[in-house]
Protein backbone atom coordinates (compact mmCIF):
# COMPACT_ATOMS: atom_id res chain seq x y z
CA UNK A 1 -15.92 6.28 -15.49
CA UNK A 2 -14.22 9.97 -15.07
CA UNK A 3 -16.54 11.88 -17.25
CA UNK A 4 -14.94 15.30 -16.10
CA UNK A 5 -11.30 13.89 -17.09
CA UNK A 6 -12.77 12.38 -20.68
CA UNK A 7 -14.11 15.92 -21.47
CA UNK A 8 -11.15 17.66 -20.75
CA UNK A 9 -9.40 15.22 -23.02
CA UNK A 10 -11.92 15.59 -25.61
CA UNK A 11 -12.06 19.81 -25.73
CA UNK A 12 -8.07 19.91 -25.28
CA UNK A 13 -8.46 17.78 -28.83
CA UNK A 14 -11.22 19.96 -29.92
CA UNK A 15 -13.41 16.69 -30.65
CA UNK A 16 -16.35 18.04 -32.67
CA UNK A 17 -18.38 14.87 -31.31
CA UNK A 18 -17.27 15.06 -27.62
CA UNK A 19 -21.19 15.99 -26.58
CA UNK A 20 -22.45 12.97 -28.44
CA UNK A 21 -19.58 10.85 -26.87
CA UNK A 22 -20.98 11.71 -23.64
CA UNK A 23 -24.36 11.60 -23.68
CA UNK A 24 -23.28 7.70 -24.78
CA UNK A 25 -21.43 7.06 -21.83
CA UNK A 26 -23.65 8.33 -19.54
CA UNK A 27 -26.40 5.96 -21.01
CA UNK A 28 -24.01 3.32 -21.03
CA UNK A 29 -24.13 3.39 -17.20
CA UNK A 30 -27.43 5.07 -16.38
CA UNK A 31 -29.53 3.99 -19.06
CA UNK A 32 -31.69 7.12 -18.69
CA UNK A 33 -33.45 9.36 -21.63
CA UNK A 34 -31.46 10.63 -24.16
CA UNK A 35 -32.85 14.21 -23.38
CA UNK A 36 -31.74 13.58 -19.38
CA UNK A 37 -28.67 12.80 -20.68
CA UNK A 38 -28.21 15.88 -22.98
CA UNK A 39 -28.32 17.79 -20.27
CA UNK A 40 -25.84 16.07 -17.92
CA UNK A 41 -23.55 16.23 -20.68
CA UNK A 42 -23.94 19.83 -21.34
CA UNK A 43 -23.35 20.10 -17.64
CA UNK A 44 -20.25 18.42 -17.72
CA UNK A 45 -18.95 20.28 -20.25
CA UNK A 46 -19.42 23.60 -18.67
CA UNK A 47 -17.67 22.98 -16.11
CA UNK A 48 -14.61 21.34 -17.84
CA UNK A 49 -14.26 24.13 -19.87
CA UNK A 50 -14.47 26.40 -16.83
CA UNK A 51 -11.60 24.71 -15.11
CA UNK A 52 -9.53 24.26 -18.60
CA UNK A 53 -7.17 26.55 -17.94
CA UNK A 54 -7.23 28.01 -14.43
CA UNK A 55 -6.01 31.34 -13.71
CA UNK A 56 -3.90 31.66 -10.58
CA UNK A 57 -0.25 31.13 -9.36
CA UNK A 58 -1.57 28.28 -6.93
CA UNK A 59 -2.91 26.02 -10.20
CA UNK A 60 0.86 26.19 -11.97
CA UNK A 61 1.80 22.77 -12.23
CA UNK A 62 4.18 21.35 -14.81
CA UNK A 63 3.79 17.77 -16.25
CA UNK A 64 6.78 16.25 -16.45
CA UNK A 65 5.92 13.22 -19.31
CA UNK A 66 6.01 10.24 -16.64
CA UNK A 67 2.67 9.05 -15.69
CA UNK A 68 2.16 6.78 -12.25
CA UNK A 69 1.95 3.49 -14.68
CA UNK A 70 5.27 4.79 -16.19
CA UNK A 71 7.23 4.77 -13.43
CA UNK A 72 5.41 2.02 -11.42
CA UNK A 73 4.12 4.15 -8.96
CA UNK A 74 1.88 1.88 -5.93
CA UNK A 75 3.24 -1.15 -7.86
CA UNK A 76 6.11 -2.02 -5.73
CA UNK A 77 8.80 -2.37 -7.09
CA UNK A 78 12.03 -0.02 -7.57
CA UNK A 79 9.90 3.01 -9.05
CA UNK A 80 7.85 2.98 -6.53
CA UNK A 81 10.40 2.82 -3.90
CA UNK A 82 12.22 5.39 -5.52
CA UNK A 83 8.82 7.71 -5.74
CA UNK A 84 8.65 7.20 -1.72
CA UNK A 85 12.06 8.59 -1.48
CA UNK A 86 11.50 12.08 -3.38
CA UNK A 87 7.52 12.19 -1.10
CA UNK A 88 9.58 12.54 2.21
CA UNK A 89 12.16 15.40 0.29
CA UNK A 90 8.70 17.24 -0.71
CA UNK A 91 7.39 16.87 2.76
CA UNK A 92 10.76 17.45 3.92
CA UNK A 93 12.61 17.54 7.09
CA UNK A 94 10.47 17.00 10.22
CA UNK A 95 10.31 17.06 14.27
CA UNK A 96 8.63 13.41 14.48
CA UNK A 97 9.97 10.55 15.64
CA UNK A 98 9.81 8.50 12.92
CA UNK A 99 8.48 10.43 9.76
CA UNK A 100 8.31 9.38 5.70
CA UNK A 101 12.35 9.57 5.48
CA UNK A 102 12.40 6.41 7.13
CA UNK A 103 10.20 4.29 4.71
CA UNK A 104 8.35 2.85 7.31
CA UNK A 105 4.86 2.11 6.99
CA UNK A 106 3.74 3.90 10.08
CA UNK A 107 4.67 7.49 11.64
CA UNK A 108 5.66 8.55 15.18
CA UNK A 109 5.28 10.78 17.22
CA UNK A 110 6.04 11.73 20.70
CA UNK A 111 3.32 13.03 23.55
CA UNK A 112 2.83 13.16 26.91
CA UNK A 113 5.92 10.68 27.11
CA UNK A 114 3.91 8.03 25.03
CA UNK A 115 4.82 6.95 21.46
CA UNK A 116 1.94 7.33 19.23
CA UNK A 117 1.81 5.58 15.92
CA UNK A 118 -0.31 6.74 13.46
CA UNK A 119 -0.75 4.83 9.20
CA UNK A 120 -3.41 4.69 6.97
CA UNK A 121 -3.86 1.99 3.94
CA UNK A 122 -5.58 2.27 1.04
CA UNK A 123 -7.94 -0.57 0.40
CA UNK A 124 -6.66 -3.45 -2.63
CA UNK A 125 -7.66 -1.60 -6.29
CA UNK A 126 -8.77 -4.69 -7.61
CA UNK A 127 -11.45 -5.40 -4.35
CA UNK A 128 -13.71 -3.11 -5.61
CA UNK A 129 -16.53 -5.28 -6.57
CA UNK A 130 -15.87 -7.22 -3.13
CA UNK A 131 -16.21 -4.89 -0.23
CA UNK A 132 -16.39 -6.96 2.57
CA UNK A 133 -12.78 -8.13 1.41
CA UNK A 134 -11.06 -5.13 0.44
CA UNK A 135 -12.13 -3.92 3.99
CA UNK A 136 -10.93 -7.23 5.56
CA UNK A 137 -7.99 -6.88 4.36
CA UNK A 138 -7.19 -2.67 4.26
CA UNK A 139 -8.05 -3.32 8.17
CA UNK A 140 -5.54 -5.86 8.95
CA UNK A 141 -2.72 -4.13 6.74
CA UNK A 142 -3.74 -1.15 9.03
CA UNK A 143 -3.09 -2.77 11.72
CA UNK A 144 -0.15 -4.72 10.66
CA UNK A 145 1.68 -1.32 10.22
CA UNK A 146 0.94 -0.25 14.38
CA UNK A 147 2.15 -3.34 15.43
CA UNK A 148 5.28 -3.58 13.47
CA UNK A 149 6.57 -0.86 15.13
CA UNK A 150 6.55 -1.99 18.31
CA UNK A 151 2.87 -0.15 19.21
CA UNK A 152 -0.68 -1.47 20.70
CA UNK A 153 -3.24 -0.89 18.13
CA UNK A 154 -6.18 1.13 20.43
CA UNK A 155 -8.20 2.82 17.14
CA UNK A 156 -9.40 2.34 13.84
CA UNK A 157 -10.83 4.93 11.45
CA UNK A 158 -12.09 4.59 8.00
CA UNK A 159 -12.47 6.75 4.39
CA UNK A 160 -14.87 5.10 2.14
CA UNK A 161 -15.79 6.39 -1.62
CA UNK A 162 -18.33 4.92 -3.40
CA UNK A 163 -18.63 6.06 -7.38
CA UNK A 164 -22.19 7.60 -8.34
CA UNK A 165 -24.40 4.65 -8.84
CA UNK A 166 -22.85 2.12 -6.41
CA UNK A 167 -25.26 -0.20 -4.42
CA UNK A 168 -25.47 1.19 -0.95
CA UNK A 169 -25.09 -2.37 -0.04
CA UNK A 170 -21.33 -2.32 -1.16
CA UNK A 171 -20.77 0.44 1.65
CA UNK A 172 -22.78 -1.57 4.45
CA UNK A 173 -20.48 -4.62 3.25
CA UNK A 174 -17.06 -2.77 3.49
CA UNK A 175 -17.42 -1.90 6.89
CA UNK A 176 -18.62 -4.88 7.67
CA UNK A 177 -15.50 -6.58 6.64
CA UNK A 178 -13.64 -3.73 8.80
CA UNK A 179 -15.93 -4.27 12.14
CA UNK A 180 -14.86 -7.73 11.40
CA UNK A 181 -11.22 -7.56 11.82
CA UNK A 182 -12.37 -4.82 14.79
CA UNK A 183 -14.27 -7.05 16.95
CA UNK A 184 -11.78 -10.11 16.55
CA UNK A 185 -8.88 -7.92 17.71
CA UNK A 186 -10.79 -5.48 19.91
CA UNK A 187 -9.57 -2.17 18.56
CA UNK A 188 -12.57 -0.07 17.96
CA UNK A 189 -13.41 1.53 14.66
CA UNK A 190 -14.55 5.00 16.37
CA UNK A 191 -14.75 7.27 13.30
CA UNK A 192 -14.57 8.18 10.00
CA UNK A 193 -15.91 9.69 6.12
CA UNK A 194 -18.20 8.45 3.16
CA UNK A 195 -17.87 9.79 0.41
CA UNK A 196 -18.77 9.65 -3.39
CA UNK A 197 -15.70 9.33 -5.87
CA UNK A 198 -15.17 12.80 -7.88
CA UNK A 199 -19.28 13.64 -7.36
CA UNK A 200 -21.59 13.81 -10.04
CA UNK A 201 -18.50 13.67 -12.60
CA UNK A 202 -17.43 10.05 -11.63
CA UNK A 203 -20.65 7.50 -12.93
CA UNK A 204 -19.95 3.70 -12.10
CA UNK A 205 -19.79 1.37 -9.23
CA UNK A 206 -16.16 1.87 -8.04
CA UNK A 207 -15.58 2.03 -4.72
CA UNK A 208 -12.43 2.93 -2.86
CA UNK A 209 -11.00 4.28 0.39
CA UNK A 210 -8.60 3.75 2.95
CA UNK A 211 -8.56 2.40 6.82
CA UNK A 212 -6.04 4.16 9.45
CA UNK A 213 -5.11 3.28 12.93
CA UNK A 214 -3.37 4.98 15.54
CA UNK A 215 -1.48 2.84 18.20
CA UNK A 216 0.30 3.87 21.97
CA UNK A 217 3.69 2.42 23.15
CA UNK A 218 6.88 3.15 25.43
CA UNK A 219 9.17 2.06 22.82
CA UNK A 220 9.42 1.45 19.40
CA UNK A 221 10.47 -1.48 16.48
CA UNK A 222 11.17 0.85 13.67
CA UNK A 223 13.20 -0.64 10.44
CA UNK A 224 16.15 1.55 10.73
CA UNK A 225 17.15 -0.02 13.97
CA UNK A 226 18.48 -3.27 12.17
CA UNK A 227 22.26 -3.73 13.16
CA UNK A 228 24.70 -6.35 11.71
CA UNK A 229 24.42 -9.50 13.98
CA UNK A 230 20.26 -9.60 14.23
CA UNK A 231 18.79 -12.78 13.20
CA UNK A 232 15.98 -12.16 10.94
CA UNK A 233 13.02 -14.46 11.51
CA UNK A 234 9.76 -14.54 9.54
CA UNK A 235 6.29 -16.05 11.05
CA UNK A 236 3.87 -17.88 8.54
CA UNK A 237 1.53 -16.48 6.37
CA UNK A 238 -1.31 -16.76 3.47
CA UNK A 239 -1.72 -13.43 1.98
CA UNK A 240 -4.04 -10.97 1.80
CA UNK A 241 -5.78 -8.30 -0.76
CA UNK A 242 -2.70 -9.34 -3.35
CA UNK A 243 -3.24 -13.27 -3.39
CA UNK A 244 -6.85 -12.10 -3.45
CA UNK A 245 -6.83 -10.91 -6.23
CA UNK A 246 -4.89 -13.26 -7.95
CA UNK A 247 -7.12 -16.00 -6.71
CA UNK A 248 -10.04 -13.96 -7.82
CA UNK A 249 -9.27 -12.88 -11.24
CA UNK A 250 -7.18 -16.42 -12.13
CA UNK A 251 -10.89 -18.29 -11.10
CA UNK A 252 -9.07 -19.93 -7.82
CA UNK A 253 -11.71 -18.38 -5.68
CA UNK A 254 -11.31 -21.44 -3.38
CA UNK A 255 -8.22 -20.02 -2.38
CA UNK A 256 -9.57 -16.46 -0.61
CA UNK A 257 -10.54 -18.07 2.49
CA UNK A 258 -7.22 -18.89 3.29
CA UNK A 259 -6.45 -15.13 3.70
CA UNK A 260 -8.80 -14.85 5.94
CA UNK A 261 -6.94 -15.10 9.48
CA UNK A 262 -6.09 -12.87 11.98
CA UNK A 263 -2.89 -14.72 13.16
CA UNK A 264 -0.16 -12.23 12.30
CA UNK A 265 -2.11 -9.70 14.42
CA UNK A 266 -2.13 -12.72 17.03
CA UNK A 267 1.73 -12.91 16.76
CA UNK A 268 1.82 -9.28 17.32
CA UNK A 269 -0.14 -8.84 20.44
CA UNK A 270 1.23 -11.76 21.91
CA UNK A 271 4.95 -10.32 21.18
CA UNK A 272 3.62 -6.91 22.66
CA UNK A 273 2.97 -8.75 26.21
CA UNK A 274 6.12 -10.02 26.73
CA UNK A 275 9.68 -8.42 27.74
CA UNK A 276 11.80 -9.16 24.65
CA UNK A 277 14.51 -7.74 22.55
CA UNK A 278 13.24 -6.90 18.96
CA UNK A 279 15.11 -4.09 16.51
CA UNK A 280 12.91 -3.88 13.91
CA UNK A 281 9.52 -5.07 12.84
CA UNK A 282 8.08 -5.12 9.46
CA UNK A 283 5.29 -6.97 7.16
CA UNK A 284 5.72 -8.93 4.19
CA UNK A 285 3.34 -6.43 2.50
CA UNK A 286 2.80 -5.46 -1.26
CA UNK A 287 6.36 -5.75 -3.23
CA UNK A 288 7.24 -8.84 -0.99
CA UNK A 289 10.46 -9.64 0.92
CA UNK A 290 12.07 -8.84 -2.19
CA UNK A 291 10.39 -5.03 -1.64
CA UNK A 292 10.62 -5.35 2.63
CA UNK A 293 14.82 -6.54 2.44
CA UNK A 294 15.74 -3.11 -0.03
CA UNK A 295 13.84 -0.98 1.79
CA UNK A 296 15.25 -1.82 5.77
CA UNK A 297 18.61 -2.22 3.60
CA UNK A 298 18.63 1.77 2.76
CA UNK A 299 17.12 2.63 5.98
CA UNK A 300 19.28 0.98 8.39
CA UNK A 301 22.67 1.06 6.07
CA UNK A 302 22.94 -3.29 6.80
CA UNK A 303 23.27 -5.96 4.53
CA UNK A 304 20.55 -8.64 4.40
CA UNK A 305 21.44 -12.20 4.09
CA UNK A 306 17.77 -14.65 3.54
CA UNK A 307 17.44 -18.25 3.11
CA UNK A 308 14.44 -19.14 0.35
CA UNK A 309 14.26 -22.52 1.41
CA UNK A 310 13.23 -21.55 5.13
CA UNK A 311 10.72 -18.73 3.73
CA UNK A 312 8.98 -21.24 1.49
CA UNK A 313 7.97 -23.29 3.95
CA UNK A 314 6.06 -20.26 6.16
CA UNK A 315 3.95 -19.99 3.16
CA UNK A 316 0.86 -21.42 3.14
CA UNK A 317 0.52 -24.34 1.21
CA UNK A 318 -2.44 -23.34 -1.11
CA UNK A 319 -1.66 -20.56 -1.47
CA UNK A 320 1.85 -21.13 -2.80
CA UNK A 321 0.74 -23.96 -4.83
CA UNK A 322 -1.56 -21.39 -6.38
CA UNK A 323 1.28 -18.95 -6.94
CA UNK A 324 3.77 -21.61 -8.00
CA UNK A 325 1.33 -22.75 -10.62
CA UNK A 326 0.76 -19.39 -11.74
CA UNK A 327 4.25 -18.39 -11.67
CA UNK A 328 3.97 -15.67 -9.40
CA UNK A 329 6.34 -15.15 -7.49
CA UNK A 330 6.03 -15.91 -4.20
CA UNK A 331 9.22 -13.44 -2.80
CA UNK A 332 7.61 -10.23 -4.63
CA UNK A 333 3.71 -10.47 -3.73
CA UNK A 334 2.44 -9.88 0.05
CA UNK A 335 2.11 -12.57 2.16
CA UNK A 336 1.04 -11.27 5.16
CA UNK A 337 3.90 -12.33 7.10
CA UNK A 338 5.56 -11.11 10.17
CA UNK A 339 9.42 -10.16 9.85
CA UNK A 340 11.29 -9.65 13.35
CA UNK A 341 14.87 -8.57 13.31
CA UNK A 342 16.29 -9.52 16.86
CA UNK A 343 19.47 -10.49 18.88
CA UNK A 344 20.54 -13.94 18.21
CA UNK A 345 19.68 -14.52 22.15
CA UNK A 346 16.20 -13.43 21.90
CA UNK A 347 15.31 -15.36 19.24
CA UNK A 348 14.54 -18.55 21.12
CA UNK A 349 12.02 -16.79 23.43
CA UNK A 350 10.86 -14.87 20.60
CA UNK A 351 9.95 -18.36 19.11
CA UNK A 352 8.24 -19.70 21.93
CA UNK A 353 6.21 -16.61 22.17
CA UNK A 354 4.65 -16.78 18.54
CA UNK A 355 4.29 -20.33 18.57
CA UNK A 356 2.05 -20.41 21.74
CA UNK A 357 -0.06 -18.34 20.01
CA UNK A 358 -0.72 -20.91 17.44
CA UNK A 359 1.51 -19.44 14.87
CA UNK A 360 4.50 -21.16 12.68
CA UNK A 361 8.11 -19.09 12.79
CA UNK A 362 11.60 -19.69 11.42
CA UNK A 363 14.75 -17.98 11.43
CA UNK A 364 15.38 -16.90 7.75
CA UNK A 365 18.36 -15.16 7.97
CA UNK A 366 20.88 -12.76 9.34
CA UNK A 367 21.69 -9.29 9.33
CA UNK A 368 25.60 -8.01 8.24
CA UNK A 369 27.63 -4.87 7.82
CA UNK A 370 27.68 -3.66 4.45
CA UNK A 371 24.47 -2.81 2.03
CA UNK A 372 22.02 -4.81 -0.58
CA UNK A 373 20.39 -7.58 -0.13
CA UNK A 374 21.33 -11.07 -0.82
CA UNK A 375 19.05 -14.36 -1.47
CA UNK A 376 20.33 -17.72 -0.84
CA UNK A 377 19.11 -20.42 -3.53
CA UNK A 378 19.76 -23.81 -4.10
CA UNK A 379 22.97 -23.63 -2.73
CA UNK A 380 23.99 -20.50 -4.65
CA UNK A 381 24.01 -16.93 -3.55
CA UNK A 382 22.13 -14.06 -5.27
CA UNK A 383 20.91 -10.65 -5.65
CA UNK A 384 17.75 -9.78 -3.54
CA UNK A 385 16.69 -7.08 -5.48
CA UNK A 386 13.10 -6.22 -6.53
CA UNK A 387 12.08 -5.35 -9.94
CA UNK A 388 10.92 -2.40 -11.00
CA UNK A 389 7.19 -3.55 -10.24
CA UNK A 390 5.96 -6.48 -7.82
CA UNK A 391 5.55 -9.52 -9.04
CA UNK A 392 2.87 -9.75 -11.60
CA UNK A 393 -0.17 -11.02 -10.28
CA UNK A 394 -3.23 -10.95 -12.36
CA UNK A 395 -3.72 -11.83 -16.01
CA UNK A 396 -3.62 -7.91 -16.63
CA UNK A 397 -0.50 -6.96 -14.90
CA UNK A 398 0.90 -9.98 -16.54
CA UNK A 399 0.29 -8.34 -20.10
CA UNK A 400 1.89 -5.43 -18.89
CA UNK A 401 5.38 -6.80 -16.92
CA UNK A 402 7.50 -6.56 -14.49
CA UNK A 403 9.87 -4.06 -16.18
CA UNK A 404 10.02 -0.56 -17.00
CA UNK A 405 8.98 0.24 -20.78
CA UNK A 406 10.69 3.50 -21.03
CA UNK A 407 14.32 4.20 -20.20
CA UNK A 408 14.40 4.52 -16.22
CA UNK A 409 17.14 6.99 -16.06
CA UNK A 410 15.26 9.36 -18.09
CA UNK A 411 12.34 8.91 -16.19
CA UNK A 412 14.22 9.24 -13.18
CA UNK A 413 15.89 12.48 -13.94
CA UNK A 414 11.98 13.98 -15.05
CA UNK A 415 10.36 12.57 -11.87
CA UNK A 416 13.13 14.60 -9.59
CA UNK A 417 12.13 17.37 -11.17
CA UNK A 418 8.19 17.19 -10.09
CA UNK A 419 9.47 16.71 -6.81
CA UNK A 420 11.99 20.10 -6.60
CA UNK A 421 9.00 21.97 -8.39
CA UNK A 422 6.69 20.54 -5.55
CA UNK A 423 9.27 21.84 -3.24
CA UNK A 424 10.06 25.11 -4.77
CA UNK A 425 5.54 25.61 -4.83
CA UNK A 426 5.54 24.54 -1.10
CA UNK A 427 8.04 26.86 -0.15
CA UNK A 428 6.89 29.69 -2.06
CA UNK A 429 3.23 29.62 -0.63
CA UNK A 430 4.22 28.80 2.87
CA UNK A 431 6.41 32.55 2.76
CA UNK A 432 2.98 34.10 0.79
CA UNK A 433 0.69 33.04 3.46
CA UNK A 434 3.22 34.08 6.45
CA UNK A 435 3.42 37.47 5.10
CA UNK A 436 -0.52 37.86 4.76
């Protein structure tokens, strides 16, 4: 509960019972005197008021009308995608290897005549009240990302926030569930921060964070190096935080233990120890294939031809019965599956290799000249796209769709124009503090 954001709301209003709305909330959580929680509240209101209206060229920021929820910001789908896009013009042009322009889910750089891969994930929203899963599963998606580009995983690190009055068992818990994936894989989790969420101004149990990993190789997988010809092949896979969730909050809590593997990480290091031929590595991560095929798409400038029947069966079998039932669909959620683009003539040995690691793989499609992405069904041919957010998941993102509610072109045009005053504020304060 942001008490600092509900007071700012309240005196921008001019609420004449915003004190007495507070003190209620804060009971509501910390069920403490009324007099104790007077004087939070009085507290709180100071210093909202204080930091009303800032004074200062470096607090100048224009809303722009389009909130993250608007434009389906971290739901991925097309808004998102699109909001990825105008990030890497903000950061802008850089000397890395492989930076945000790319829309891969790791950076590179170059040192000492070593790539080094560095990513960070933010632990699954809805895994708050189950820590030793959202840092399961933040740690494998971590590590997913060093592996896909070609890269041997050799550290973990970790950001944990825990909201006010949080349990410090939910903190012992979440990095249990990230030794976990550590120890299995044997990359070491050597550092990292805990934190509360926004201080004394955030009162709750949330708890949130992100895992990062940095990886070492002599050459690299990224997306952009898909080129018409490359067989596209797809290893098996049961999810992770996203069927989570879905199991969780649709009561099919049986199905969570499925996600609990390591084998994709398998597939990778067993890939990484052999002399093969791979393009361009990705994982079937939040948004899907649907998400995965219009992203390498852009990047690479290729056309993406997959078969559905093929995919389907990689899926594991609860878990798709769960999502078939649901009507979720299956092509727009994560699945924790590993995508390999490849030469047609590697993709025997590239076979061989996965499945003597105890992992299921299929060739799923092919790679063309030309741009999109196409989906082939039942004998018929279609569009590959994603929609504006992932597949809907969870009774609540069910009440709110998969489309946009707001015309998408307007909200377009307004969230360029956050990003060229983002640029335009960089740019002016990188001159100011040269000339100091």
């Amino acid at each position: 509960m942001d008490l600092e954001g509900f007071a700012k709301r309240g005196l921008v209003r001019e609420d004449p019972e915003i004190k007495d709305k507070l003190i209620s909330l804060i009971r509501e959580v910390k069920q403490i005197p009324e007099d104790k929680a007077l004087i939070l509240a009085e507290a709180v209101l100071e210093e909202a008021k204080a930091t009303l209206h800032p004074r200062g060229d470096v607090f100048d920021l224009e809303n722009v009308g389009v909130s993250m929820g608007d434009f389906g910001v971290g739901s991925r789908g097309s808004g998102d995608f699109y909001t990825h896009t105008k990030i890497a013009e903000v950061i802008g042009r850089t000397n890395a290897v492989v930076d945000s322009r790319q829309l891969d889910d790791s950076g590179v750089v170059k040192a000492n005549g070593k790539y080094i891969t560095v990513t960070v994930d933010g632990m699954h929203s809805r895994l708050s009240d189950y820590p030793f899963l959202a840092g399961f599963h933040v740690t494998r998606a971590a590590l997913r990302d060093v592996y896909v580009m070609g890269a041997k995983p050799v550290a973990l690190l970790s950001d944990v926030h825990l909201a006010d009055d949080g349990d410090v068992s939910k903190l012992f818990d979440h990095i249990a569930g990230i030794a976990t994936v550590s120890e299995l894989i044997g990359v070491p989790l050597i550092t990292g921060s805990t934190l509360r969420i926004g201080g004394d101004m955030v009162i709750g149990d949330r708890l949130t964070g992100c895992v990062g990993a940095v990886g070492v190789s002599d050459s690299l997988t990224p997306r952009k190096s898909a080129r018409p010809g490359d067989v596209i092949m797809m290893s098996e896979g049961a999810g992770g935080g996203t069927v989570c969730s879905a199991a969780l909050y649709y009561d099919r809590h049986e199905v969570v233990e499925e996600t609990l593997n390591i084998k994709f990480l398998e597939a990778a290091e067993a890939l990484l120890k052999e002399d093969l031929t791979i393009h361009a590595m990705t994982d079937v991560t939040n948004g899907g294939i649907r998400g995965d095929a219009k992203e390498i798409s852009y990047t690479a400038g290729v056309k993406l031809l997959f078969e559905e029947e093929k995919m389907r069966r990689l899926v594991n079998p609860r878990v798709l019965e769960m999502l078939d039932s649901l009507k979720i669909d299956y092509l727009g959620v994560s699945i924790d599956a590993l995508l390999i683009i490849a030469p047609q003539e590697e993709a025997g040995k590239i076979a061989r290799t996965i499945r003597g690691a105890g992992v299921a793989i299929d060739e799923i499609g092919i790679v063309e000249e030309g741009e999109g992405a196409m989906l082939q069904m039942d004998g018929k041919v279609s569009d590959f796209s994603p929609r504006f957010r992932e597949a809907a998941y969870t009774p609540i993102k069910k009440a709110i769709g998969q489309d946009a509610k707001r015309d998408v072109a307007e909200m377009t045009a307004r969230v360029d124009r956050a990003s060229l005053n983002a640029v335009a504020k960089k740019s002016r304060f990188v001159e100011k503090i040269r000339r100091r």
